[in-house]
C-alpha atoms as a PDB file:
ATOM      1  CA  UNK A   1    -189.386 120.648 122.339  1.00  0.00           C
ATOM      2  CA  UNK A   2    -187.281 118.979 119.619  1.00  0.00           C
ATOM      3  CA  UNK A   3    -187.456 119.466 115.972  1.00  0.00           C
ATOM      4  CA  UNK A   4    -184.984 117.650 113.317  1.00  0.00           C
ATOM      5  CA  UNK A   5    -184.586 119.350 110.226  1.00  0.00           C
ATOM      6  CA  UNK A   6    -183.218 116.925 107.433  1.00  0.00           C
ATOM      7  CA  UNK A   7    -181.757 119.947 104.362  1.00  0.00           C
ATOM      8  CA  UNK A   8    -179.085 120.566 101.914  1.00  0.00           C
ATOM      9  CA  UNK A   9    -176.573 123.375 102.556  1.00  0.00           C
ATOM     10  CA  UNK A  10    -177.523 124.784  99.768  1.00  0.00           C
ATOM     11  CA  UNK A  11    -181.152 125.748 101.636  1.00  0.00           C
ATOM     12  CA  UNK A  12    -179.861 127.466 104.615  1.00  0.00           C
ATOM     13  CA  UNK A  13    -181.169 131.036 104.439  1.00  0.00           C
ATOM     14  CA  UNK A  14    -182.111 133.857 106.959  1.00  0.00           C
ATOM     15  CA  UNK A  15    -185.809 132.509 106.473  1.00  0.00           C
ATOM     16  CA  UNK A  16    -184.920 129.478 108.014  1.00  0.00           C
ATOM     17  CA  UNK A  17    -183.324 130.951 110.753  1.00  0.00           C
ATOM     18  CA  UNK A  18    -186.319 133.277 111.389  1.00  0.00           C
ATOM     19  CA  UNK A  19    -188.571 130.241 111.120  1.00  0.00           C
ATOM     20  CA  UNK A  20    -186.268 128.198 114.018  1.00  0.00           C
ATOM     21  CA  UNK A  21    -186.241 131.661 116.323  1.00  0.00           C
ATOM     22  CA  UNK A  22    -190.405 131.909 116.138  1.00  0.00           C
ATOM     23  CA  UNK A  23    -190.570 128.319 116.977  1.00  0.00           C
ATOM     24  CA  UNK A  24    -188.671 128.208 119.995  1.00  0.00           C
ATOM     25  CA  UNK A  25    -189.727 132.079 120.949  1.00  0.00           C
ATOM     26  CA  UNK A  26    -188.166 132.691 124.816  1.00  0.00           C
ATOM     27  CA  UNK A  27    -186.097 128.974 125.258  1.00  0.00           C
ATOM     28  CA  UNK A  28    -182.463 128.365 125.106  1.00  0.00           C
ATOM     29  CA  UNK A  29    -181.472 126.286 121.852  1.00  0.00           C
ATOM     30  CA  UNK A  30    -178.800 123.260 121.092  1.00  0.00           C
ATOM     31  CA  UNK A  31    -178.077 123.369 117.291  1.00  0.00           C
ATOM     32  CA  UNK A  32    -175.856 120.585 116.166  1.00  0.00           C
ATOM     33  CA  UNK A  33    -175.161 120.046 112.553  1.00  0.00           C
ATOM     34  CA  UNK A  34    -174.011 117.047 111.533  1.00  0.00           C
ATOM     35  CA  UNK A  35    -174.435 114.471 108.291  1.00  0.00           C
ATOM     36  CA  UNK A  36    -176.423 112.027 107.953  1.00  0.00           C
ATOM     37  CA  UNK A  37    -174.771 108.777 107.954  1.00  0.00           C
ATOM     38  CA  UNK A  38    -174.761 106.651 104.825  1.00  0.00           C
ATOM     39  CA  UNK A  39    -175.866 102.894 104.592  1.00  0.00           C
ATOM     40  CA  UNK A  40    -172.468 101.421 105.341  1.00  0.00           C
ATOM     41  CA  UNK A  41    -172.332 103.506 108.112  1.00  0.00           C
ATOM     42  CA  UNK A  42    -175.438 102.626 109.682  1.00  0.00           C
ATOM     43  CA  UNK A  43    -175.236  99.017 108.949  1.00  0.00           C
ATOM     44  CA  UNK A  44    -172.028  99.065 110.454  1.00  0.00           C
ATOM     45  CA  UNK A  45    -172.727 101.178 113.422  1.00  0.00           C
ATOM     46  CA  UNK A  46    -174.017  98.122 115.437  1.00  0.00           C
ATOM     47  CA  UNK A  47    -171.359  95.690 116.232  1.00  0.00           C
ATOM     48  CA  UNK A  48    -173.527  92.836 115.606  1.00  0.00           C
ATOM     49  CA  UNK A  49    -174.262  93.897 111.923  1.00  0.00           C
ATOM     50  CA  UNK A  50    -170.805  95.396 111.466  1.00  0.00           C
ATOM     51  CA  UNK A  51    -169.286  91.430 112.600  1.00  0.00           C
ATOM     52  CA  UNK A  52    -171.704  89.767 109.845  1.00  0.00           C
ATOM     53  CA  UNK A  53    -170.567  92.226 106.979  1.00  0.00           C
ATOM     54  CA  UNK A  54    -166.918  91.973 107.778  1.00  0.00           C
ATOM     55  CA  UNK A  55    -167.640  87.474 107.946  1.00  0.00           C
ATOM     56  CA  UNK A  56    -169.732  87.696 104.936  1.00  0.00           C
ATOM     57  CA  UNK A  57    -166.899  89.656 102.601  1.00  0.00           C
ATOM     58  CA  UNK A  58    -164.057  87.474 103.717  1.00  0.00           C
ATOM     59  CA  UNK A  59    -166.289  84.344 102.901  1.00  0.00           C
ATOM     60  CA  UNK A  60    -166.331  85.323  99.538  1.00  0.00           C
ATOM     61  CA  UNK A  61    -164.215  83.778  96.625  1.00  0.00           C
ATOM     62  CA  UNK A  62    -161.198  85.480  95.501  1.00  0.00           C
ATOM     63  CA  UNK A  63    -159.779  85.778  92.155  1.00  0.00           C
ATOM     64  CA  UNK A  64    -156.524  86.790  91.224  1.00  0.00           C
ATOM     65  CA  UNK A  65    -155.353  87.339  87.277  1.00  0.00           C
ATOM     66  CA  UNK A  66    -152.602  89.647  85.794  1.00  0.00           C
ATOM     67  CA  UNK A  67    -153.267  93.208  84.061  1.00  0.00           C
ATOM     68  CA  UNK A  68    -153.235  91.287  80.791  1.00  0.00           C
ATOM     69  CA  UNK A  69    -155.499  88.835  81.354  1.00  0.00           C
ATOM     70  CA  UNK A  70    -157.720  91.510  82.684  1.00  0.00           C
ATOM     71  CA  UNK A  71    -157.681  93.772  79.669  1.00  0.00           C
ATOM     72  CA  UNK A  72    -158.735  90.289  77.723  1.00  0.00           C
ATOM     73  CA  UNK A  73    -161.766  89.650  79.875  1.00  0.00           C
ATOM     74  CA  UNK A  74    -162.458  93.275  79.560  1.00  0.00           C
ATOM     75  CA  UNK A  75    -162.049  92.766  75.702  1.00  0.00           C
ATOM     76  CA  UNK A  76    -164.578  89.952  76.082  1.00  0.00           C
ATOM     77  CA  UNK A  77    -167.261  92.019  78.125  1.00  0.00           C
ATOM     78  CA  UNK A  78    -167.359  94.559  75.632  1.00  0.00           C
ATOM     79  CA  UNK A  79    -167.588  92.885  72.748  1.00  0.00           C
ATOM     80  CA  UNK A  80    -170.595  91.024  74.617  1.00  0.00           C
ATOM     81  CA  UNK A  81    -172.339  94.241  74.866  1.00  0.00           C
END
């Protein structure tokens, strides 16, 4: 038997324990805790998908401007808004 339990730390409590002891009453148990991965991570866990994302962000355009001409275009935004 195999049971996944998806929680925040914050609801780990002795009921929960109780609850995983009654379900596997008289068996030997394997508790791993680990996190669950994040998009980026997934996406990039295959090497296939990992290859396209790294392609696809060096394909795109680069820009390049000093700190002051970034504070202007800043400027500009905000003043849009």
């Amino acid at each position: 038997m195999e049971a996944i339990f998806k929680i925040k730390p914050t609801e780990f409590n002795e009921n929960l324990l109780l609850q995983i002891k009654k379900m596997f009453e008289g068996k030997k148990v394997v508790i791993t805790i680990s996190t669950e991965m994040d998009e980026t991570g997934y996406l990039s866990a295959n090497p296939a998908n990992k290859k396209h994302i790294v392609e696809s962000m060096a394909s795109e355009p680069t820009v390049s401007f000093s700190a002051e001409e970034f504070e202007k275009h800043v400027d500009i935004l905000l003043k849009q808004s």
